[in-house]
N, C-alpha and C. Protein backbone atom coordinates (compact mmCIF):
# COMPACT_ATOMS: atom_id res chain seq x y z
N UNK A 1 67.86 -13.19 45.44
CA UNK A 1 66.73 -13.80 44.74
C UNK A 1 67.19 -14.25 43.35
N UNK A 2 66.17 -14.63 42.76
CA UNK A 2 66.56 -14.92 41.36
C UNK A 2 66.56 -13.53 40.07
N UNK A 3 67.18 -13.99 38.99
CA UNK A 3 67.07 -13.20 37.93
C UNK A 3 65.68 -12.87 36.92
N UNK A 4 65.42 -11.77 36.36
CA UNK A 4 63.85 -12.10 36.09
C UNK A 4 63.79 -13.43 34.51
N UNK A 5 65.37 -13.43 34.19
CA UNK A 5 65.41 -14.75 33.15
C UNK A 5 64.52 -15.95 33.58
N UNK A 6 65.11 -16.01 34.89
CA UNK A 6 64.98 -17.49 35.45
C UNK A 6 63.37 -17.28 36.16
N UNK A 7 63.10 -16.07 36.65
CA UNK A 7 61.45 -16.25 36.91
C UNK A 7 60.54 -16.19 35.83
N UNK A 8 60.64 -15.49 34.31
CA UNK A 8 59.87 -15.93 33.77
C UNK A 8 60.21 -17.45 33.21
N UNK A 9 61.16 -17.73 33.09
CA UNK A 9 61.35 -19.40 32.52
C UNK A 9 60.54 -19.94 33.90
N UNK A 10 60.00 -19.94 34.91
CA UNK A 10 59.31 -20.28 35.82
C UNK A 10 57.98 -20.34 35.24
N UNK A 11 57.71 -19.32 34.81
CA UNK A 11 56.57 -18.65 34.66
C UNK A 11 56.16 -19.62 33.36
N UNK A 12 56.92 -19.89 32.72
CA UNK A 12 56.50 -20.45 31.50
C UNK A 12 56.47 -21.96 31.56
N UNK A 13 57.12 -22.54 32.45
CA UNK A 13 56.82 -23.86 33.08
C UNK A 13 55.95 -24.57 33.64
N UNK A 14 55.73 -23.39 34.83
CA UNK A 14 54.44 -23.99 35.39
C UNK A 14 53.04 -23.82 34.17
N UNK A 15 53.11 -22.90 33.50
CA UNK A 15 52.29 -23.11 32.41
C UNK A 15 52.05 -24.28 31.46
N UNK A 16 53.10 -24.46 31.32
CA UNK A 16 53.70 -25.86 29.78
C UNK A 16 53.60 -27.48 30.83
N UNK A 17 53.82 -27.30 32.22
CA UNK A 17 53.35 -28.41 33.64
C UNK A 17 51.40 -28.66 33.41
N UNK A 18 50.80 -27.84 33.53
CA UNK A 18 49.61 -27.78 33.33
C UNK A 18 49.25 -27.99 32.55
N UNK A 19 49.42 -27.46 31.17
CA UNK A 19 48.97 -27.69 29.64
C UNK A 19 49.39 -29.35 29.31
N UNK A 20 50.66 -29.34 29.29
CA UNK A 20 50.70 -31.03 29.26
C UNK A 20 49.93 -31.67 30.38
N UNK A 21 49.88 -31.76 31.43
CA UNK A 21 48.98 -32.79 32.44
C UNK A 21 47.35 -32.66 31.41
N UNK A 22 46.80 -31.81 31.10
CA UNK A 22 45.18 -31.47 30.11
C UNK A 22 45.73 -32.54 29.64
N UNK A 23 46.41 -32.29 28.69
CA UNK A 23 46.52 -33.10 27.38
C UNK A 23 46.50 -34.77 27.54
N UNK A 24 47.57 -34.86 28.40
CA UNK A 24 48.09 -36.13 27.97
C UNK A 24 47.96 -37.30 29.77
N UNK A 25 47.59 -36.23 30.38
CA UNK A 25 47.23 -36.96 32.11
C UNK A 25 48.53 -37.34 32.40
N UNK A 26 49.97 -36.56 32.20
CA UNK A 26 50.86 -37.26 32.56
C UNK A 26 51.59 -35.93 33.61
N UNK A 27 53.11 -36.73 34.16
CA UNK A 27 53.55 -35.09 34.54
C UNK A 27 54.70 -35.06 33.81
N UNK A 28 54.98 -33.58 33.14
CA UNK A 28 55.97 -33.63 32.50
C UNK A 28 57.46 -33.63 33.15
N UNK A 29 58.18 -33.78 32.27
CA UNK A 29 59.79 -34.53 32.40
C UNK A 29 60.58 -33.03 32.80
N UNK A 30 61.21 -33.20 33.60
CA UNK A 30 62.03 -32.18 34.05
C UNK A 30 62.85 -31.82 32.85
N UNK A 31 62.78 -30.08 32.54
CA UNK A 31 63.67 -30.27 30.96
C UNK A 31 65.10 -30.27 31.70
N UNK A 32 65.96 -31.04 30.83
CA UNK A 32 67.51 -31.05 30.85
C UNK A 32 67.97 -29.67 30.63
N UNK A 33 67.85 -28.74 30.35
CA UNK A 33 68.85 -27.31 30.28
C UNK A 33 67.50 -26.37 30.49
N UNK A 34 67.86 -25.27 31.48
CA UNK A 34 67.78 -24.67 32.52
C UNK A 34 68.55 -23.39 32.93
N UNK A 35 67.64 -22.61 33.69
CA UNK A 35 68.69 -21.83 34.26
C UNK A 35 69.36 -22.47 35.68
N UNK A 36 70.80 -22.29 35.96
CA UNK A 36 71.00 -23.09 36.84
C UNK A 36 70.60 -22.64 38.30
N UNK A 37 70.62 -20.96 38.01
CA UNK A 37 70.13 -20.62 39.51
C UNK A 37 68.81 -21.34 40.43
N UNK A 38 68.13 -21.93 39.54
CA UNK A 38 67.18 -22.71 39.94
C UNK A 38 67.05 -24.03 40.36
N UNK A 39 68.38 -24.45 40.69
CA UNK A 39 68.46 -25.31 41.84
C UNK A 39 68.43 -24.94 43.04
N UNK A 40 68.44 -23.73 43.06
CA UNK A 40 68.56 -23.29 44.72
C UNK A 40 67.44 -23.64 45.12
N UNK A 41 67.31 -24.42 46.93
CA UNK A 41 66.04 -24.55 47.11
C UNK A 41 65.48 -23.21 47.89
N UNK A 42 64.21 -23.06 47.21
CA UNK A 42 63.55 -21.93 47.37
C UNK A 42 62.02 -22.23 47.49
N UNK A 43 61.57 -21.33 48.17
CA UNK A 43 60.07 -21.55 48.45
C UNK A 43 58.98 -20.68 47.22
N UNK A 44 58.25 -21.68 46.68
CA UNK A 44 58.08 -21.03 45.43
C UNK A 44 55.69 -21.28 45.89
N UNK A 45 55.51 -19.97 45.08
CA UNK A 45 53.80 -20.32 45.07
C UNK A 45 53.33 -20.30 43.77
N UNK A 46 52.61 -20.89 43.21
CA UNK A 46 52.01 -20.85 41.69
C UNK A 46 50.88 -20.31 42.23
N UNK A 47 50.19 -19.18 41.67
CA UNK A 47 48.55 -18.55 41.55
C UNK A 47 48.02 -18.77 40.41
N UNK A 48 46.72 -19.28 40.06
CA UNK A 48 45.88 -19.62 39.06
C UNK A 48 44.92 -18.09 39.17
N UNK A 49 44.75 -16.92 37.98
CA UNK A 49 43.80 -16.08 38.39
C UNK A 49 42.49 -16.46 37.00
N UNK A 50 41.72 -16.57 37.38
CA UNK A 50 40.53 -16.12 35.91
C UNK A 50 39.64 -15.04 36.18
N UNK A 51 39.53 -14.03 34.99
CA UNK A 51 38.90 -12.96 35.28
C UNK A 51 39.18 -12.27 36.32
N UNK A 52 40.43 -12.53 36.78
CA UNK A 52 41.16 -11.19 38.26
C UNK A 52 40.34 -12.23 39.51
N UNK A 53 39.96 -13.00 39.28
CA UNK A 53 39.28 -13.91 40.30
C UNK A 53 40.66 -15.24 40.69
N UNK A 54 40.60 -15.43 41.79
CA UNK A 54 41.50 -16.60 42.46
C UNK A 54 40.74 -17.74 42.01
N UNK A 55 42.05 -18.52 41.13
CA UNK A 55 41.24 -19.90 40.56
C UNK A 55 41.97 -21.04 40.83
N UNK A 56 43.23 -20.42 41.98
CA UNK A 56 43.87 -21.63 42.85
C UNK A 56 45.27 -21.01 43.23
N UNK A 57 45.93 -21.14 44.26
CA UNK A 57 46.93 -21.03 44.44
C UNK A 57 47.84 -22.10 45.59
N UNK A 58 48.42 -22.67 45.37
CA UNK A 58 49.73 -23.72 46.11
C UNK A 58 51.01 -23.38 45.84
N UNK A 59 51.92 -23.56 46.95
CA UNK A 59 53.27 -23.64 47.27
C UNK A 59 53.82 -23.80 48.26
N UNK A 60 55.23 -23.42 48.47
CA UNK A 60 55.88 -23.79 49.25
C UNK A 60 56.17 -22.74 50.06
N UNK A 61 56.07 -22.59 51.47
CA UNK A 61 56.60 -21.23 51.77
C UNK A 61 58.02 -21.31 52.85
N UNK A 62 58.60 -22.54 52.61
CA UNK A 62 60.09 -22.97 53.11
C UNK A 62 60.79 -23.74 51.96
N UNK A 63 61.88 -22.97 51.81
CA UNK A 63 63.03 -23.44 50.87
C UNK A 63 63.32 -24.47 51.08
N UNK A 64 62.74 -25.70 50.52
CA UNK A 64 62.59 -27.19 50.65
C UNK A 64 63.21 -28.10 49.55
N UNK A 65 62.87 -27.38 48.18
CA UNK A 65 63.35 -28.36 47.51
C UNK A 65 64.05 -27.58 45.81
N UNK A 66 64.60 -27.39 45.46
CA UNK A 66 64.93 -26.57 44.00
C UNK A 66 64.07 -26.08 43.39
N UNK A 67 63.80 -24.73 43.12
CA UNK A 67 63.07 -23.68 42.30
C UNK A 67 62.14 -24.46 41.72
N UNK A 68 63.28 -25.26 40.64
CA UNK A 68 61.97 -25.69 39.95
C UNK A 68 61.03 -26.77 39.77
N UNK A 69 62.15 -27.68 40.64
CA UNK A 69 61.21 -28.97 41.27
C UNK A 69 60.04 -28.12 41.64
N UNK A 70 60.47 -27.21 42.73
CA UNK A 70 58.50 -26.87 43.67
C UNK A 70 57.85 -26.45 42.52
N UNK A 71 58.55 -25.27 41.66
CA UNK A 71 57.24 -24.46 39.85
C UNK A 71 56.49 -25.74 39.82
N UNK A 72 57.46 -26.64 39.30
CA UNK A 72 56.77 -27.93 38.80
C UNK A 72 55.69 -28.76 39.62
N UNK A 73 55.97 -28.64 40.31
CA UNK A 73 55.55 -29.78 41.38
C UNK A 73 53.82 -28.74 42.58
N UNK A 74 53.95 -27.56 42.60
CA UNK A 74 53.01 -26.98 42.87
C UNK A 74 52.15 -26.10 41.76
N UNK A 75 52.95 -26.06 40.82
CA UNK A 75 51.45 -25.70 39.48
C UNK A 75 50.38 -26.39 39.04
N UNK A 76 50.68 -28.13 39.58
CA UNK A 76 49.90 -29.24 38.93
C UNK A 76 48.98 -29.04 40.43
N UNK A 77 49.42 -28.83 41.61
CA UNK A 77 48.77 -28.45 42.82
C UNK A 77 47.94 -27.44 42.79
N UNK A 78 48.26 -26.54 42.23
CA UNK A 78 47.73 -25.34 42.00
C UNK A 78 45.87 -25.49 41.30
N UNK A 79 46.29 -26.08 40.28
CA UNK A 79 45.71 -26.47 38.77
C UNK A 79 44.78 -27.56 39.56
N UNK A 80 45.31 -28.48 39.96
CA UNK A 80 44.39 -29.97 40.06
C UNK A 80 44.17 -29.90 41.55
N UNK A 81 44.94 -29.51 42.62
CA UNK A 81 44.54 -30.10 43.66
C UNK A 81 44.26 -29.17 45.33
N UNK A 82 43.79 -27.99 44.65
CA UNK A 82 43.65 -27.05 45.91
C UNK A 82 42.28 -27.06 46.59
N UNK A 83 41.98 -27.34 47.49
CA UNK A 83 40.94 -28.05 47.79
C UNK A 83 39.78 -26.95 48.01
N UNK A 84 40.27 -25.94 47.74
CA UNK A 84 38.93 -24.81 47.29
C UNK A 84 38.37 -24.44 46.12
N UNK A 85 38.57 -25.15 45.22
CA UNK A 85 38.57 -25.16 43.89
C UNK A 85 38.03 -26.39 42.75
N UNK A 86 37.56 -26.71 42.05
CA UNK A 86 37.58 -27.46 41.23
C UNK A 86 38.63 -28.03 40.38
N UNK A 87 39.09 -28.99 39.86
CA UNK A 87 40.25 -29.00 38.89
C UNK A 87 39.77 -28.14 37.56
N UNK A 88 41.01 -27.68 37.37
CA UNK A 88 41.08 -26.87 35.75
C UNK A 88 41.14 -27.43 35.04
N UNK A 89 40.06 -26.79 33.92
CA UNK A 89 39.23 -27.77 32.82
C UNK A 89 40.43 -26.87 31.66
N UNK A 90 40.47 -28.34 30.55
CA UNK A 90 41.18 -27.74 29.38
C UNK A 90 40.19 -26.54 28.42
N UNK A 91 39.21 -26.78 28.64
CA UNK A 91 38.31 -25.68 28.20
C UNK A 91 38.58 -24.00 28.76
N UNK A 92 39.18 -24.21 30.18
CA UNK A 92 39.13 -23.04 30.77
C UNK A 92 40.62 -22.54 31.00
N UNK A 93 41.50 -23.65 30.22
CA UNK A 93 43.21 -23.21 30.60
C UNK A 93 43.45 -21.64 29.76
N UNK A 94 43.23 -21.60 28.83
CA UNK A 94 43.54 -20.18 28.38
C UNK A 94 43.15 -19.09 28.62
N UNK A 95 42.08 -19.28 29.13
CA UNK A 95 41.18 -18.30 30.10
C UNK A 95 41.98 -17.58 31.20
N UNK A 96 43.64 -18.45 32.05
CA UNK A 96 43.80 -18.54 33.10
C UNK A 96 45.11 -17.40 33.01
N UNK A 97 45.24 -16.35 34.10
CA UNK A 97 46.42 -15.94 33.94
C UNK A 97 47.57 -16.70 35.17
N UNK A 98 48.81 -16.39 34.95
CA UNK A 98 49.60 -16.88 35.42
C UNK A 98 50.18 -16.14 36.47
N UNK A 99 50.67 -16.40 37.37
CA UNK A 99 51.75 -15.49 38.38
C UNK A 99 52.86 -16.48 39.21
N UNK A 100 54.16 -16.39 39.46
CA UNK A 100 54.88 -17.81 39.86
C UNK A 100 55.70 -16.63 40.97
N UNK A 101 55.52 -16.82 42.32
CA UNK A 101 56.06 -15.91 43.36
C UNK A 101 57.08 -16.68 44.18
N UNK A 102 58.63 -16.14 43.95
CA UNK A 102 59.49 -16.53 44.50
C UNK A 102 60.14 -16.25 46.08
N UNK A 103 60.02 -16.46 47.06
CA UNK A 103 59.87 -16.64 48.38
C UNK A 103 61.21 -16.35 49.19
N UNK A 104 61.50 -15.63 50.22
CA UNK A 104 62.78 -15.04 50.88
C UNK A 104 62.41 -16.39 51.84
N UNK A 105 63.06 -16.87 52.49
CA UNK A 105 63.33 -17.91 53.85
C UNK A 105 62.24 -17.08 54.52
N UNK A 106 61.44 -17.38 55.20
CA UNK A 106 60.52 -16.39 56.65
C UNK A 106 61.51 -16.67 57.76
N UNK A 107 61.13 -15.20 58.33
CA UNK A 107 62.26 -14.97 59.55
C UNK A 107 60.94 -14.09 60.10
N UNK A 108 60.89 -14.84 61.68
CA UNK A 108 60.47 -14.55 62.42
C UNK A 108 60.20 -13.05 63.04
N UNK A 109 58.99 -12.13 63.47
CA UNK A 109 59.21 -10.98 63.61
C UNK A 109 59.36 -10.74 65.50
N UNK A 110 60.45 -10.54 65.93
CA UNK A 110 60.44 -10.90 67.97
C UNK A 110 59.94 -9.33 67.87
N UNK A 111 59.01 -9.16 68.83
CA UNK A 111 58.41 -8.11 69.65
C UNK A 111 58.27 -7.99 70.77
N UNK A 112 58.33 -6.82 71.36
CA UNK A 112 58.10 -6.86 73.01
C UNK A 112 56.72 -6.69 73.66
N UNK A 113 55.65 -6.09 72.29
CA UNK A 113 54.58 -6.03 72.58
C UNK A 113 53.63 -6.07 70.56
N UNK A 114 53.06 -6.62 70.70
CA UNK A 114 51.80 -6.42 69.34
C UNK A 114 51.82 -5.77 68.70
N UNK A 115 52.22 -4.57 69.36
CA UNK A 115 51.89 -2.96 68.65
C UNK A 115 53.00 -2.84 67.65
N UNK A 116 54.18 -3.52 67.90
CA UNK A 116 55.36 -3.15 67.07
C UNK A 116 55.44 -3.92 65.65
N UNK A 117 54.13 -5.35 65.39
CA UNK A 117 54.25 -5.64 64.71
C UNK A 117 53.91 -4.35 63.46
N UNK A 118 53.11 -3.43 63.28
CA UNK A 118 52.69 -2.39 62.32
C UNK A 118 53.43 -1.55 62.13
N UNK A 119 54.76 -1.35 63.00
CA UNK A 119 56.05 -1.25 62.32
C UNK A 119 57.27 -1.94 61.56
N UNK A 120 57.05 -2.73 61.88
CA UNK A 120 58.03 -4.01 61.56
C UNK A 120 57.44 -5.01 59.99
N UNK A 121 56.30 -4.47 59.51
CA UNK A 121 55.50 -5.13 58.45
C UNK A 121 55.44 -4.19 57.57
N UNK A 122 55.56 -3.99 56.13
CA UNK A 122 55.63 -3.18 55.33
C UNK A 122 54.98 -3.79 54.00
N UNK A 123 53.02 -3.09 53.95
CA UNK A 123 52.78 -3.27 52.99
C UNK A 123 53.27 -3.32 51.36
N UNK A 124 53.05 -4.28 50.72
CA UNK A 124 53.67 -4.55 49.25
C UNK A 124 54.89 -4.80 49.30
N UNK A 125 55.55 -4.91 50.37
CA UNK A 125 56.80 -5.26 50.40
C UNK A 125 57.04 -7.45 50.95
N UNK A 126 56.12 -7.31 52.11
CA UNK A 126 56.19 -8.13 53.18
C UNK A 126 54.68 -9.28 52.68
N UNK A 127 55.54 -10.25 52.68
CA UNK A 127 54.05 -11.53 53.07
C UNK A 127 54.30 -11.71 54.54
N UNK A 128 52.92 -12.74 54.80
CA UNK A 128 52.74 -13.20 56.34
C UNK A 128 53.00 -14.76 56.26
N UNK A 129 53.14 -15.09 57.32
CA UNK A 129 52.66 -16.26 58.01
C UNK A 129 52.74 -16.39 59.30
N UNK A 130 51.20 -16.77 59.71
CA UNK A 130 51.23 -16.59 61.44
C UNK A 130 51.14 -18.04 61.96
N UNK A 131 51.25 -18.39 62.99
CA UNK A 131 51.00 -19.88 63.89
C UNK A 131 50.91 -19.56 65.04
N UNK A 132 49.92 -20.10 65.20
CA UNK A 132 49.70 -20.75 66.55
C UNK A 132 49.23 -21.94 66.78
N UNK A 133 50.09 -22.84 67.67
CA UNK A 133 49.59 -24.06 67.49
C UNK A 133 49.53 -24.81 66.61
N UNK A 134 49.18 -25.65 66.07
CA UNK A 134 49.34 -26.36 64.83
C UNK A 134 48.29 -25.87 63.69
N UNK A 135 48.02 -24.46 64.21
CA UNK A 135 47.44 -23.24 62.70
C UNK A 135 48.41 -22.68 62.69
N UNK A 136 48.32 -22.72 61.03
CA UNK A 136 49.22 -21.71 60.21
C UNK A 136 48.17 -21.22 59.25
N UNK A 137 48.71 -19.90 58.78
CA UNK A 137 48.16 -19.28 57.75
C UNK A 137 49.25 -18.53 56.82
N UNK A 138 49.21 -18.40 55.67
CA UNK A 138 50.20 -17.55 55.05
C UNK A 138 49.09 -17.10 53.92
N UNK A 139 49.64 -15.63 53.39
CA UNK A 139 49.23 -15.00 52.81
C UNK A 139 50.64 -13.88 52.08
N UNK A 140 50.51 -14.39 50.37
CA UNK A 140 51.46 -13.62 49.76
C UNK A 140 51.42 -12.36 50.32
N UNK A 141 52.82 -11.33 49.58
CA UNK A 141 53.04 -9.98 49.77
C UNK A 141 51.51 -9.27 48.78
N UNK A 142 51.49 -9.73 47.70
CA UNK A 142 50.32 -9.46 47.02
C UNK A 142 49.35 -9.07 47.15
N UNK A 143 49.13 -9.52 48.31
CA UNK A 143 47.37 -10.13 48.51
C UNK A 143 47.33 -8.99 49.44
N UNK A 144 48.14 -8.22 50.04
CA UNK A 144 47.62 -7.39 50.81
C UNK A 144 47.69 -5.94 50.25
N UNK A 145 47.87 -5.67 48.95
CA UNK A 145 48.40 -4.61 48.00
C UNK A 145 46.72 -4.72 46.95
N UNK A 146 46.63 -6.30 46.72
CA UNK A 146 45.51 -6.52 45.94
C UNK A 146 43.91 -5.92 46.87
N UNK A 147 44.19 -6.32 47.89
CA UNK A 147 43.01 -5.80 48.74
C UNK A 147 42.85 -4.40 49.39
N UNK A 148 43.73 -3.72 49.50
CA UNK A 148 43.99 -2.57 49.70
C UNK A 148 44.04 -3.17 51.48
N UNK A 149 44.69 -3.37 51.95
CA UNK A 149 44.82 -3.97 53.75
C UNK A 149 45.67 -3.04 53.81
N UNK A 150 45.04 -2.86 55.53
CA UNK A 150 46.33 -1.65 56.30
C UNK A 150 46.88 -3.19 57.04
N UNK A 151 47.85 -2.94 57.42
CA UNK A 151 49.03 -3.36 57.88
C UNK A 151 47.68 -4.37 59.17
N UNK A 152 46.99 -4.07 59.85
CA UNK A 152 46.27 -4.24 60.87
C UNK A 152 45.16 -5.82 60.14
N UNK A 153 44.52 -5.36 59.02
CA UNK A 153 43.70 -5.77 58.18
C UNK A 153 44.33 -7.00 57.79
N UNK A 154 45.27 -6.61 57.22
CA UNK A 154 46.61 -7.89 57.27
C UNK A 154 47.05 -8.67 57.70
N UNK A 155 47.29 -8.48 58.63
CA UNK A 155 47.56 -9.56 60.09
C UNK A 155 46.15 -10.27 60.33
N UNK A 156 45.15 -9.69 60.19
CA UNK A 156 43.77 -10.17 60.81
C UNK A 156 43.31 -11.22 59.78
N UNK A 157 43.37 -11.48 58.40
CA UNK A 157 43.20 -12.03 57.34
C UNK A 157 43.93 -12.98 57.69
N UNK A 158 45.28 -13.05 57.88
CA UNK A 158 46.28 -14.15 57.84
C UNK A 158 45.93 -14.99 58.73
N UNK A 159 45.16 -13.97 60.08
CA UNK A 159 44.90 -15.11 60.83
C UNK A 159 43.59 -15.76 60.58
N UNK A 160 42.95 -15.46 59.73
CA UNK A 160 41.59 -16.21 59.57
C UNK A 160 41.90 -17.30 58.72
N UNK A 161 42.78 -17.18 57.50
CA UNK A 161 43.28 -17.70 57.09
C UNK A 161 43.89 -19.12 57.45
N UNK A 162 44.53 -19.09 58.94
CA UNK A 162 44.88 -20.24 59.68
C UNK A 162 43.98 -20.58 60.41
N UNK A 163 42.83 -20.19 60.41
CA UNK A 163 41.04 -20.80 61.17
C UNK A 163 41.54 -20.60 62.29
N UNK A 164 42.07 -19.20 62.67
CA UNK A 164 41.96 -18.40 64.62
C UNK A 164 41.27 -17.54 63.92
N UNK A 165 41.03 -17.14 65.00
CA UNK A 165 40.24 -15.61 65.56
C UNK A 165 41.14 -14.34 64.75
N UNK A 166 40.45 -13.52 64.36
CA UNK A 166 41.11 -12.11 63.54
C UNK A 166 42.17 -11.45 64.62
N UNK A 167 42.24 -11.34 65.76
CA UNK A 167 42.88 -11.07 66.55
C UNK A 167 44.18 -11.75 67.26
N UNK A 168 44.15 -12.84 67.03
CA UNK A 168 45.07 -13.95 67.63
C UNK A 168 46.69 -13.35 67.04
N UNK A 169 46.48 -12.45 66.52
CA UNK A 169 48.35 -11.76 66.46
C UNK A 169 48.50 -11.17 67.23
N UNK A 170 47.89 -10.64 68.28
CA UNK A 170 48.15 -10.05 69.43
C UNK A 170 48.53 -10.68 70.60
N UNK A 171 48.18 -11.79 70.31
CA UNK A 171 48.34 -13.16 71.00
C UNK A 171 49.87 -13.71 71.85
N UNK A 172 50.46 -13.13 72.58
CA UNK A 172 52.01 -13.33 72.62
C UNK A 172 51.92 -14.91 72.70
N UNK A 173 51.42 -15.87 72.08
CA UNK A 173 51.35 -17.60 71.96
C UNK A 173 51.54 -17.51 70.24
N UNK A 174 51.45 -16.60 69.70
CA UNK A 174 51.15 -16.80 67.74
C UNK A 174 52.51 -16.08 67.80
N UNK A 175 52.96 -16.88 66.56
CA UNK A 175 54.26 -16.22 66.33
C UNK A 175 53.90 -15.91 64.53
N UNK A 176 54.65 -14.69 63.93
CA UNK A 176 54.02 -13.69 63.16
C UNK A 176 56.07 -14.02 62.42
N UNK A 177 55.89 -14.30 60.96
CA UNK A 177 56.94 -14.38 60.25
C UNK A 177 56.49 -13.36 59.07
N UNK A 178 57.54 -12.80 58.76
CA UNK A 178 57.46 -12.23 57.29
C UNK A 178 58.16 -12.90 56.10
N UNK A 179 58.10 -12.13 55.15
CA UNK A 179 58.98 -12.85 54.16
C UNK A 179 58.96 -11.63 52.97
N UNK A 180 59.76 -12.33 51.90
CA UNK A 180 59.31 -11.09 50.79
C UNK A 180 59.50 -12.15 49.36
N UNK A 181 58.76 -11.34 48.56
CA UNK A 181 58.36 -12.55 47.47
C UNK A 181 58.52 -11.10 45.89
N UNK A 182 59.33 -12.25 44.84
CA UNK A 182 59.69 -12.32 43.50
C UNK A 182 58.31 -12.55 42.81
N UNK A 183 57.54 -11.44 42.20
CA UNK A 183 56.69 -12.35 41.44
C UNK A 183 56.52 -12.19 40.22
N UNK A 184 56.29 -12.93 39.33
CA UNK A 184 56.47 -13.21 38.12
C UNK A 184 55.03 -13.08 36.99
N UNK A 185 54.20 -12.50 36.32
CA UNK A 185 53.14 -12.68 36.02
C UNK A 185 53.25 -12.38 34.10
């Protein structure tokens, strides 16, 4: 993964990405010096929280394009364009806390039966992403630590998440990835 240098310089980007777009309606300029580990392409999520409340979250959850291309490029997503949300008002940017979660590749979990996924998943450690069919759902390592989810609860969220049925991980047609995530707040 990365160094926590280079995740809070994340952290402080996608911030200074947002604050300039308020200001000036533009997107800002990739800075010239950097940490370099942050070309690696990595799957990165920006979370918007206000008042411990979800006030947007976007990213990437496949190592697609350099660290900080995605910071950059999904904080203004985050901020302006998550379609459960309103855009963030400059009135309400300081209000907002920050979190920038850095993403392991997802690797698939093979089972011989359902049951083994609640071994093979390890709260606060592990994010999801399930599919079936052309649903997906993902849900940070976070989010299941933030809610207090058993391992079961977990899986069932993720899949609502991808608009199936709470059950559809049992599903030998849904395939169930983990991952593990850097996060930065």
């Amino acid at each position: 993964m990365i160094s926590d240098r280079a995740g809070y310089y994340l952290l402080d980007l996608a911030r200074e990405c947002i604050r300039y777009f308020l200001e000036t309606g533009k997107h800002k300029v990739k800075p010239e010096m950097y940490p370099l580990e942050l070309d690696e392409d990595l799957g990165v999520f920006v979370t918007l929280n206000k008042k411990s409340n979800l006030r947007g979250c976007i990213g990437y959850a496949e190592p697609i394009k350099p660290a900080i291309d995605a910071t950059m490029e999904v904080a203004l997503a985050a901020a302006f364009n998550d379609p459960r949300f309103p855009q963030v008002t400059e009135e309400e940017f300081e209000n907002l806390d920050f979190e920038v979660t850095v993403l392991t590749k997802p690797e698939i979990i093979e089972v011989a039966h359902y049951q083994q996924y609640l071994d093979e998943i390890e709260i606060g450690r592990d994010g999801l992403i399930i599919q079936k069919g052309y649903a997906r759902g993902l849900l940070l390592p976070q989010v299941a630590v933030e809610n207090a989810f058993t391992t079961e609860e977990f899986l069932e969220h993720t899949c609502m998440k991808a608009g199936i049925s709470a059950d559809s991980w049992m599903d030998a047609s849904c395939d169930v990835y983990k991952f593990q995530g850097q996060i930065f707040k």
